[in-house]
PDB file of N, CA and C in Angstrom:
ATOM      1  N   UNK A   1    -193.713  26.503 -49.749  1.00  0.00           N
ATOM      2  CA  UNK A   1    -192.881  26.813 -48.613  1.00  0.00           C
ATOM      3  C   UNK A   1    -193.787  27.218 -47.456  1.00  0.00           C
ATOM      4  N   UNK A   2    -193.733  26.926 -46.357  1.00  0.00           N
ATOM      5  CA  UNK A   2    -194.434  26.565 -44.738  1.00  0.00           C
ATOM      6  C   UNK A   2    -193.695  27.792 -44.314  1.00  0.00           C
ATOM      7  N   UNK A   3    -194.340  28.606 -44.029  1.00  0.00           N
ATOM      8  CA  UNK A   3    -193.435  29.860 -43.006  1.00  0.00           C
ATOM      9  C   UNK A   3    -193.876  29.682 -41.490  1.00  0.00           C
ATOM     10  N   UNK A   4    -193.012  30.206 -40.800  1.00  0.00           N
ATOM     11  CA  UNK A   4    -194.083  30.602 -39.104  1.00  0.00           C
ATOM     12  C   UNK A   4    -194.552  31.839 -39.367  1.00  0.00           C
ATOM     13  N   UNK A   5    -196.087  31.964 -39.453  1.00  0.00           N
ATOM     14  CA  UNK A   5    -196.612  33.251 -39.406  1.00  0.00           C
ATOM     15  C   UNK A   5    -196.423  34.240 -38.778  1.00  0.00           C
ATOM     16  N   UNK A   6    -195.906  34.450 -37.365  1.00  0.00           N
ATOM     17  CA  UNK A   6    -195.401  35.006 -36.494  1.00  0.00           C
ATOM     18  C   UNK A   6    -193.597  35.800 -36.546  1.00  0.00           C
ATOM     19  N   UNK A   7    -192.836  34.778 -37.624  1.00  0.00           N
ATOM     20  CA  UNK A   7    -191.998  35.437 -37.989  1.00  0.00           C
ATOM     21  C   UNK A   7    -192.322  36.101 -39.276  1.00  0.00           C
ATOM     22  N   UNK A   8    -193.005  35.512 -39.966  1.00  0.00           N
ATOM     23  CA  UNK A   8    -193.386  36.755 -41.050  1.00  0.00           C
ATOM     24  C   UNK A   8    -193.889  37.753 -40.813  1.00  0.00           C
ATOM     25  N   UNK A   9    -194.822  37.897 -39.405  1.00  0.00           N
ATOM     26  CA  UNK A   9    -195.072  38.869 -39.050  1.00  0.00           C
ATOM     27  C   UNK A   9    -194.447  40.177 -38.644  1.00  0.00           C
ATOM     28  N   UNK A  10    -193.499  39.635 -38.145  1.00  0.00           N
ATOM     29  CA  UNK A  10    -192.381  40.316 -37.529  1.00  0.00           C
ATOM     30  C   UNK A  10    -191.586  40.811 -38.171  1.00  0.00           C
ATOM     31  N   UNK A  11    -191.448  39.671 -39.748  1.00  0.00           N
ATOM     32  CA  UNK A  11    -190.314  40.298 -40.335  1.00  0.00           C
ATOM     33  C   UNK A  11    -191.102  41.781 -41.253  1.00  0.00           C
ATOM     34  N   UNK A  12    -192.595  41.603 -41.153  1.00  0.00           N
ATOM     35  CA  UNK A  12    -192.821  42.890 -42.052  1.00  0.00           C
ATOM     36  C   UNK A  12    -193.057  43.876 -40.815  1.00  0.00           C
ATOM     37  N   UNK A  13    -193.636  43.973 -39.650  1.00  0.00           N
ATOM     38  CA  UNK A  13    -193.117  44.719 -38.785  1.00  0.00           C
ATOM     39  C   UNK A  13    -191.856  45.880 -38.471  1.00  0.00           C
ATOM     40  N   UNK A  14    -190.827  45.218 -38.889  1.00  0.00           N
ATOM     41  CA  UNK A  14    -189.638  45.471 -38.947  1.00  0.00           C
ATOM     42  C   UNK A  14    -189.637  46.500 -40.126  1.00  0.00           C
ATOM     43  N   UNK A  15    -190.339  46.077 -41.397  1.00  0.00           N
ATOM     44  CA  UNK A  15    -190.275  46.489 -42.417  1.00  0.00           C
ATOM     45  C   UNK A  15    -191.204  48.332 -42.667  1.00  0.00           C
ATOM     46  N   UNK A  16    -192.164  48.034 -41.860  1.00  0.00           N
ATOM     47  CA  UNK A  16    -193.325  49.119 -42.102  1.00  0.00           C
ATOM     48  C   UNK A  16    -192.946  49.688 -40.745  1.00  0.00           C
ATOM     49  N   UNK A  17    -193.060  49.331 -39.725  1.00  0.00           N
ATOM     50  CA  UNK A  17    -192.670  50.443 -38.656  1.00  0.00           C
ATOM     51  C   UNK A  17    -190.916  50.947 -37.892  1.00  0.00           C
ATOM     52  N   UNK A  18    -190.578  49.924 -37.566  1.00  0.00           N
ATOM     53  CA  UNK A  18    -188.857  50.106 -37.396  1.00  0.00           C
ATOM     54  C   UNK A  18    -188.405  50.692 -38.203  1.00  0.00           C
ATOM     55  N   UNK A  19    -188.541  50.636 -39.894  1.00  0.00           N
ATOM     56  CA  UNK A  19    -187.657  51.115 -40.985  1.00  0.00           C
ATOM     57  C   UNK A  19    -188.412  52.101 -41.390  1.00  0.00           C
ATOM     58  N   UNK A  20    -189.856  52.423 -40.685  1.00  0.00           N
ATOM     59  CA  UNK A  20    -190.641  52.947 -41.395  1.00  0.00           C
ATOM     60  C   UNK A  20    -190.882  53.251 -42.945  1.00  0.00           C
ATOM     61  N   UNK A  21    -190.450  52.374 -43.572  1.00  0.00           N
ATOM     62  CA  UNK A  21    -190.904  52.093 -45.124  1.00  0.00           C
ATOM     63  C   UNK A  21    -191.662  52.079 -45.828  1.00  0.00           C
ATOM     64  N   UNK A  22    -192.828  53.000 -46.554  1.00  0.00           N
ATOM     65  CA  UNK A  22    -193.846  53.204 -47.044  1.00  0.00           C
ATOM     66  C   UNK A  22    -194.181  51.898 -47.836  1.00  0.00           C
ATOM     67  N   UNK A  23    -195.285  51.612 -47.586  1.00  0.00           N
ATOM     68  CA  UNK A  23    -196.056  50.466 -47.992  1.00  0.00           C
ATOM     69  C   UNK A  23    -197.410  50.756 -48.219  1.00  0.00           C
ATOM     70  N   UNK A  24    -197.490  50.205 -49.746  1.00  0.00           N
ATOM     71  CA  UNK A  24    -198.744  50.490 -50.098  1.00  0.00           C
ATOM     72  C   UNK A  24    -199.842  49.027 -49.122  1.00  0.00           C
ATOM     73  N   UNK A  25    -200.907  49.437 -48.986  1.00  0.00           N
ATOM     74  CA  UNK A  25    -202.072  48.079 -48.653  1.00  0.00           C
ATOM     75  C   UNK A  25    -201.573  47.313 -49.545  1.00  0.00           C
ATOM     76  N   UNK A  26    -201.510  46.068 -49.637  1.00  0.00           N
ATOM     77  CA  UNK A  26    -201.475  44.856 -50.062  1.00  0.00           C
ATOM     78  C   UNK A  26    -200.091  44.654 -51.057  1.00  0.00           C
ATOM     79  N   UNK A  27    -199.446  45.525 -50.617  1.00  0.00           N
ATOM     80  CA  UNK A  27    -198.105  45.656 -51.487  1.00  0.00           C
ATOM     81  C   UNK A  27    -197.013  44.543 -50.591  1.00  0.00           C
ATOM     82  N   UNK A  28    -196.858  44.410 -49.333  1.00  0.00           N
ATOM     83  CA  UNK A  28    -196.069  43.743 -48.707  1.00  0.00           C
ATOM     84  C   UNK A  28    -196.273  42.190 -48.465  1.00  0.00           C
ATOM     85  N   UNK A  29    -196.145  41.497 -49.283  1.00  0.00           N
ATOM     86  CA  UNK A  29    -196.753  40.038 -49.155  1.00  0.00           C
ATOM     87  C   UNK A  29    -195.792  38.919 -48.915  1.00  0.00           C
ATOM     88  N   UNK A  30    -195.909  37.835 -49.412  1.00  0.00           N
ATOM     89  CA  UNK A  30    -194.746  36.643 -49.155  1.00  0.00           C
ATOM     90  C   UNK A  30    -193.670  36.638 -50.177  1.00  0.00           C
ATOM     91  N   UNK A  31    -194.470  37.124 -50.784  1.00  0.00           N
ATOM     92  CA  UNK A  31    -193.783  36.985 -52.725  1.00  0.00           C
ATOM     93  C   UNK A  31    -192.438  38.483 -52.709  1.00  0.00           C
ATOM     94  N   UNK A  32    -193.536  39.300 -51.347  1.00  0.00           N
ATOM     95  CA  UNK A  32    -192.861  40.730 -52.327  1.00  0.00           C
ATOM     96  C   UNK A  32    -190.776  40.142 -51.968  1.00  0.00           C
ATOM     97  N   UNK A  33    -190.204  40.798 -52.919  1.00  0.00           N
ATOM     98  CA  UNK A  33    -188.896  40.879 -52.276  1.00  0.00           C
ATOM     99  C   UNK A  33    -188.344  42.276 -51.947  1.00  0.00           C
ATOM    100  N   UNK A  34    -187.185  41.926 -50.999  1.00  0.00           N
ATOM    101  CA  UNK A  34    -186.724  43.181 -50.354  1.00  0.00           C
ATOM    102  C   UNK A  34    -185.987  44.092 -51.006  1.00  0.00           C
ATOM    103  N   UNK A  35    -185.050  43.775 -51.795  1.00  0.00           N
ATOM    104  CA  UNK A  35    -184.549  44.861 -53.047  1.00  0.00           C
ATOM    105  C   UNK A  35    -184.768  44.686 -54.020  1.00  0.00           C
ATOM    106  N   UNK A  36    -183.975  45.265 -55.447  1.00  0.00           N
ATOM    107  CA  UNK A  36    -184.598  45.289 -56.309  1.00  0.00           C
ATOM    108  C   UNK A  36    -185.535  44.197 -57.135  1.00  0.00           C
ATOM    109  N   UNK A  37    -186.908  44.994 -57.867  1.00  0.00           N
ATOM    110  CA  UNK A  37    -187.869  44.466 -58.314  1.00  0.00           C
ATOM    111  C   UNK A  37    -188.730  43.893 -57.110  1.00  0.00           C
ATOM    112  N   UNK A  38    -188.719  45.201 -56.396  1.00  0.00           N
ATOM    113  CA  UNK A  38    -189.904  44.697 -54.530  1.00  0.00           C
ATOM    114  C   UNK A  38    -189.715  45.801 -54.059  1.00  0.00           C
ATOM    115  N   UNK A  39    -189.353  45.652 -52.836  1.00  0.00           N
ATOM    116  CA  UNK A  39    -189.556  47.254 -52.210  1.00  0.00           C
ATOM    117  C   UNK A  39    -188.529  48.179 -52.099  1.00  0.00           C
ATOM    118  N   UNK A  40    -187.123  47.556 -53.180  1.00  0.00           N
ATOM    119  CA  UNK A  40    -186.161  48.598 -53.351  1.00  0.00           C
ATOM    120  C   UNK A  40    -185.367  49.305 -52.336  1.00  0.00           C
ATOM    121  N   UNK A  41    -185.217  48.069 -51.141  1.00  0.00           N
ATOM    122  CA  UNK A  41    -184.449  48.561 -49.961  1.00  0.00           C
ATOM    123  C   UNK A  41    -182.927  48.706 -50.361  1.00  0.00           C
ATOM    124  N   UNK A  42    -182.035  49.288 -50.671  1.00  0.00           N
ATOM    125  CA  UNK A  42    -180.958  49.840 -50.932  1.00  0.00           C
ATOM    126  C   UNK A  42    -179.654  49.427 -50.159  1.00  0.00           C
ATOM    127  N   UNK A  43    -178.579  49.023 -49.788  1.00  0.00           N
ATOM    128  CA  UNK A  43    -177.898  48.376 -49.282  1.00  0.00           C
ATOM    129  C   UNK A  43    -177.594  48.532 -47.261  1.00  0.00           C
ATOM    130  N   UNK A  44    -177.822  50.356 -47.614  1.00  0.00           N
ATOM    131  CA  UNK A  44    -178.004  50.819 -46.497  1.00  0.00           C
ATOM    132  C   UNK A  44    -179.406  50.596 -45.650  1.00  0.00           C
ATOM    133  N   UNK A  45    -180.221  50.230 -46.200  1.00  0.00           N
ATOM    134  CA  UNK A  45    -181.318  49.950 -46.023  1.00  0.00           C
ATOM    135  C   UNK A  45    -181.539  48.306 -45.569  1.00  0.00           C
ATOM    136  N   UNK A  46    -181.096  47.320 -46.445  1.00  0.00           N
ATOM    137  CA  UNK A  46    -180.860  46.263 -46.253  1.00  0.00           C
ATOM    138  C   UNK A  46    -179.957  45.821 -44.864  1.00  0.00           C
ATOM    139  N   UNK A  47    -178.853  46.567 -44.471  1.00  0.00           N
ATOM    140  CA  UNK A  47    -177.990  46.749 -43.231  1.00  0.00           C
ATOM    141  C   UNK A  47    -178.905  46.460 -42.067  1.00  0.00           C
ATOM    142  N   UNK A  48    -179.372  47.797 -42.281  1.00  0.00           N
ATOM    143  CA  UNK A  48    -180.578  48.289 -41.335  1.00  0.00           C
ATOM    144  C   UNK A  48    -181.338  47.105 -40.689  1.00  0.00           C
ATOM    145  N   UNK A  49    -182.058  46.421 -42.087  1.00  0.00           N
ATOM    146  CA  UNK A  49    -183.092  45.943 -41.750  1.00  0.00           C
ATOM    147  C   UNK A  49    -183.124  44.403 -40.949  1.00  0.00           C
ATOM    148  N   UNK A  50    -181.055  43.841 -41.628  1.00  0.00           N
ATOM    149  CA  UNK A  50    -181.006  42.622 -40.760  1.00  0.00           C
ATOM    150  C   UNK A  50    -180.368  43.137 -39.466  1.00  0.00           C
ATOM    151  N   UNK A  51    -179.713  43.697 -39.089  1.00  0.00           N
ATOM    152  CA  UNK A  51    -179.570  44.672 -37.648  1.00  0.00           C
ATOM    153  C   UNK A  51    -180.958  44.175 -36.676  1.00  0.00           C
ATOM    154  N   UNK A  52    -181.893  45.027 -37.100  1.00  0.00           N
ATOM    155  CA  UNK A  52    -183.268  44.669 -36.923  1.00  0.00           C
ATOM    156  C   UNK A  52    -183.885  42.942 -36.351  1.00  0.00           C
ATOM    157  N   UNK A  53    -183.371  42.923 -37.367  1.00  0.00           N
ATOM    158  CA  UNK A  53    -183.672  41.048 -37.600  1.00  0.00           C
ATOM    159  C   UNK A  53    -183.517  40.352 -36.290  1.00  0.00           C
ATOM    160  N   UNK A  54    -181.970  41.002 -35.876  1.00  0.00           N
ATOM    161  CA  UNK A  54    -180.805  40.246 -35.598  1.00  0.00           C
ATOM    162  C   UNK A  54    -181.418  40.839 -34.002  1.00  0.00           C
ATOM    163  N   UNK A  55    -181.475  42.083 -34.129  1.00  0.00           N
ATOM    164  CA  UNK A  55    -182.013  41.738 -32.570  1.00  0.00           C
ATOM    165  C   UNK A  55    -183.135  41.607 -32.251  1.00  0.00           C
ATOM    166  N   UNK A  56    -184.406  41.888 -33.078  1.00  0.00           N
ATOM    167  CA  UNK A  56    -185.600  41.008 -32.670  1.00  0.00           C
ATOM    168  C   UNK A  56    -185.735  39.571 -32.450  1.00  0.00           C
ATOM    169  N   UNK A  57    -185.140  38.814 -33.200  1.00  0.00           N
ATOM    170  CA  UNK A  57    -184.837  37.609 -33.095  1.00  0.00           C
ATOM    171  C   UNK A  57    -183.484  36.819 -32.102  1.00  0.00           C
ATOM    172  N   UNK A  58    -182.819  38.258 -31.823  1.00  0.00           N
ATOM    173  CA  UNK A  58    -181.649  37.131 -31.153  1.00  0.00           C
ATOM    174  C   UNK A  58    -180.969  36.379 -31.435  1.00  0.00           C
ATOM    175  N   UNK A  59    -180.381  36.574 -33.008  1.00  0.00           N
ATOM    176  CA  UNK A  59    -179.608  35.677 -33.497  1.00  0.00           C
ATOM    177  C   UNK A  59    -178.746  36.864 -34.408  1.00  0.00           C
ATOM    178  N   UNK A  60    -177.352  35.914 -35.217  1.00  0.00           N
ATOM    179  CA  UNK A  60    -176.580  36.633 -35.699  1.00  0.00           C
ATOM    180  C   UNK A  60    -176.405  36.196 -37.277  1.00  0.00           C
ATOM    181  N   UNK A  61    -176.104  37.377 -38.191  1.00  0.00           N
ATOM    182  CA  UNK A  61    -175.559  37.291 -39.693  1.00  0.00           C
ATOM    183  C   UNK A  61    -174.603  37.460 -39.864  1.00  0.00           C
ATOM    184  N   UNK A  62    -173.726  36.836 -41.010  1.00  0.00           N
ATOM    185  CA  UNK A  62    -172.470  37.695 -41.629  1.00  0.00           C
ATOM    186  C   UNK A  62    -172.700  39.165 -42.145  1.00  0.00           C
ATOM    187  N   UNK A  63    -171.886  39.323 -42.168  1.00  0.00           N
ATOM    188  CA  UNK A  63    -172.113  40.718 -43.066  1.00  0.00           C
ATOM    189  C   UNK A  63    -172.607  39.915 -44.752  1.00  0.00           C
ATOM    190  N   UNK A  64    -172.236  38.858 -45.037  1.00  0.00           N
ATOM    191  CA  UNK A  64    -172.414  38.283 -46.242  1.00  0.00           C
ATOM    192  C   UNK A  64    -173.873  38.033 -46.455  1.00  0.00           C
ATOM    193  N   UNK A  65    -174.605  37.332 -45.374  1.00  0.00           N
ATOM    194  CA  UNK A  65    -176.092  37.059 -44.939  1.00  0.00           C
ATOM    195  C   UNK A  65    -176.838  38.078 -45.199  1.00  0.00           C
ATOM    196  N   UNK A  66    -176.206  38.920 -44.106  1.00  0.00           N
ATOM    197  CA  UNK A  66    -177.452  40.648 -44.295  1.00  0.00           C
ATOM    198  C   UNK A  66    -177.717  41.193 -45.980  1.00  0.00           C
ATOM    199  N   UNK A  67    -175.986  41.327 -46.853  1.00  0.00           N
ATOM    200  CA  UNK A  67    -176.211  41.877 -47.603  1.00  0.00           C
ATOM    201  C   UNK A  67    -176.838  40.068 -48.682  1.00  0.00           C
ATOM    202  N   UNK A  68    -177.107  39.599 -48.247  1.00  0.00           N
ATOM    203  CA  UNK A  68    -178.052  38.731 -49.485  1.00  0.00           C
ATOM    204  C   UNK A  68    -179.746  38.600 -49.119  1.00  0.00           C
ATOM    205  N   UNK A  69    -180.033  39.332 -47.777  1.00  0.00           N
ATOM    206  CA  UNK A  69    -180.966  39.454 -47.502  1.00  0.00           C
ATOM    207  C   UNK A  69    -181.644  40.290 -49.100  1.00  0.00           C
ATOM    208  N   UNK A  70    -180.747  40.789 -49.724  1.00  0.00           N
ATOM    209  CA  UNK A  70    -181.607  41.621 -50.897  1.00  0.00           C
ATOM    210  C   UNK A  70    -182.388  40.407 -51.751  1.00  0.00           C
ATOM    211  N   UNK A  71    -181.871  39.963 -52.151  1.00  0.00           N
ATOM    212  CA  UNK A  71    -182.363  38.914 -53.108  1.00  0.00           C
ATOM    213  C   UNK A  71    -183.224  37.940 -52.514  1.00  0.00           C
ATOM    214  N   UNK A  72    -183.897  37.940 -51.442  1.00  0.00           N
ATOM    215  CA  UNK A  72    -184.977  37.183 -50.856  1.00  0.00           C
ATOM    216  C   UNK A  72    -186.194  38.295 -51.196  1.00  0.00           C
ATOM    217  N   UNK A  73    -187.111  37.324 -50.696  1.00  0.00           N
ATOM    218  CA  UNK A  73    -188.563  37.946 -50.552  1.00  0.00           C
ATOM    219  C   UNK A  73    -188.833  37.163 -48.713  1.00  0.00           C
ATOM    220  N   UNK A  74    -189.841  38.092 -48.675  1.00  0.00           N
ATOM    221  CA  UNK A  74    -190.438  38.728 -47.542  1.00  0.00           C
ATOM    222  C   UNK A  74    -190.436  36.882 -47.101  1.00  0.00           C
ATOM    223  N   UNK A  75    -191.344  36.299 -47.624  1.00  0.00           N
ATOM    224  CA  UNK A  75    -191.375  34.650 -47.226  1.00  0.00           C
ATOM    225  C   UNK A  75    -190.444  33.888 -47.385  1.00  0.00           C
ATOM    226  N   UNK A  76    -189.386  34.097 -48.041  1.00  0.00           N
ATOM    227  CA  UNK A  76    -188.051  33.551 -48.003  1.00  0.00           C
ATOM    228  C   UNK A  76    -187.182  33.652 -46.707  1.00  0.00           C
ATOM    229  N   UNK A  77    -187.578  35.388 -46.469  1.00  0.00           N
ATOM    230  CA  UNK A  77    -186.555  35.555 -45.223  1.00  0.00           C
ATOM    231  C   UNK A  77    -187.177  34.820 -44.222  1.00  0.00           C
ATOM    232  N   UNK A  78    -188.377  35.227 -43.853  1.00  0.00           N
ATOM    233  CA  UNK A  78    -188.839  34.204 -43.035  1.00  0.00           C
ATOM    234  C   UNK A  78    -188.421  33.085 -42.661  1.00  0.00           C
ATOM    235  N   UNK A  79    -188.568  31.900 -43.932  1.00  0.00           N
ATOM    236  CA  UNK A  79    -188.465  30.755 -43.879  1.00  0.00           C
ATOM    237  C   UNK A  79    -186.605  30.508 -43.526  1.00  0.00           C
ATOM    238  N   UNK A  80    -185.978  31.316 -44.147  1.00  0.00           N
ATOM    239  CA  UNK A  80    -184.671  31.026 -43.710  1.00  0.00           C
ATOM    240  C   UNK A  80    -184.236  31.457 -42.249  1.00  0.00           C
ATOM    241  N   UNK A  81    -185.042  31.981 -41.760  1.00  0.00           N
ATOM    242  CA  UNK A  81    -184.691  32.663 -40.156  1.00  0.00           C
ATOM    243  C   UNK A  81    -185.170  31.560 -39.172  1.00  0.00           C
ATOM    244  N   UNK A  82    -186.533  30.826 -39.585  1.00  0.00           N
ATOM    245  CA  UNK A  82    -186.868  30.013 -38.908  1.00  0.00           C
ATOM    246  C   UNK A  82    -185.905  28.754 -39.251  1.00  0.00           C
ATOM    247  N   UNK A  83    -185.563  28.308 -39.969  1.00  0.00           N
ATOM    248  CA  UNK A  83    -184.610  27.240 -39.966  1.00  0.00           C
ATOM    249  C   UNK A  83    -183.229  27.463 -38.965  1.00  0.00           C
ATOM    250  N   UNK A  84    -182.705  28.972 -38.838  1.00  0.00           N
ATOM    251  CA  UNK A  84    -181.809  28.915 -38.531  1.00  0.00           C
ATOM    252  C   UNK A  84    -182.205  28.920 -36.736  1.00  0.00           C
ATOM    253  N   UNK A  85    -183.470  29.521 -36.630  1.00  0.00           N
ATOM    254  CA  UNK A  85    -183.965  29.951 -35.153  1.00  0.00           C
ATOM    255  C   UNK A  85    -183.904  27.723 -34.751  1.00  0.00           C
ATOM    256  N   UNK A  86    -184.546  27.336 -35.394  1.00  0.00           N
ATOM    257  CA  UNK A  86    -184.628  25.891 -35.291  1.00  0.00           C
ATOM    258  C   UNK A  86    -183.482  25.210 -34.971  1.00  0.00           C
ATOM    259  N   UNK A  87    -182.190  25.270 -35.794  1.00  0.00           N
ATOM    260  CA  UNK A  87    -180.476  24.865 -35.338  1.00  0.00           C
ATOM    261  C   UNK A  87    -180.030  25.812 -34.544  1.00  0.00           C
ATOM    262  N   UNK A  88    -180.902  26.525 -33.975  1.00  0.00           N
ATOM    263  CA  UNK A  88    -180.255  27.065 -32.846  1.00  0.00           C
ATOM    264  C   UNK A  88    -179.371  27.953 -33.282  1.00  0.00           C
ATOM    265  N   UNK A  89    -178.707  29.003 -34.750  1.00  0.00           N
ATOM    266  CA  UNK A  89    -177.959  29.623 -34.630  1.00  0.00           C
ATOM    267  C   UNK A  89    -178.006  30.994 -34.676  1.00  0.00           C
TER     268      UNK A  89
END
């Protein structure tokens, strides 16, 4: 999977300073995922973090989207943000 580096960047950005979320060095990678079995962002947490998303990027989720943001990893979200940044939605 091809990410834009720049949104992965962003999306851990979001992750370590906006949410301020403790992160170990080399703990936050492409692989890691966002809730459980990864960095254990919590639903309220998960909210948060596509909120975030949504206005760094300028685009919009369901409430259905945000809360499946759990079950991605860090390069997943990515890659699905840029597809959607790409159709324009």
């Amino acid at each position: 999977m091809s990410t834009d580096p720049d949104i992965e960047h962003e999306i851990r950005k979001i992750i370590e300073v906006d949410l301020r979320w403790p992160v170990s060095q080399g703990e936050l990678t492409s692989a890691t995922k966002l809730g459980q079995d990864g960095l254990n962002l919590d639903s309220v947490m998960i909210i948060e973090f596509g909120i975030r998303v949504e206005q760094r990027f300028q685009t919009q989720f369901s409430d259905e989207e945000i809360l499946g943001l759990a079950d991605r990893t860090v390069g997943e979200t990515a890659e699905y943000l840029r597809q959607r940044l790409a159709d324009g939605s």
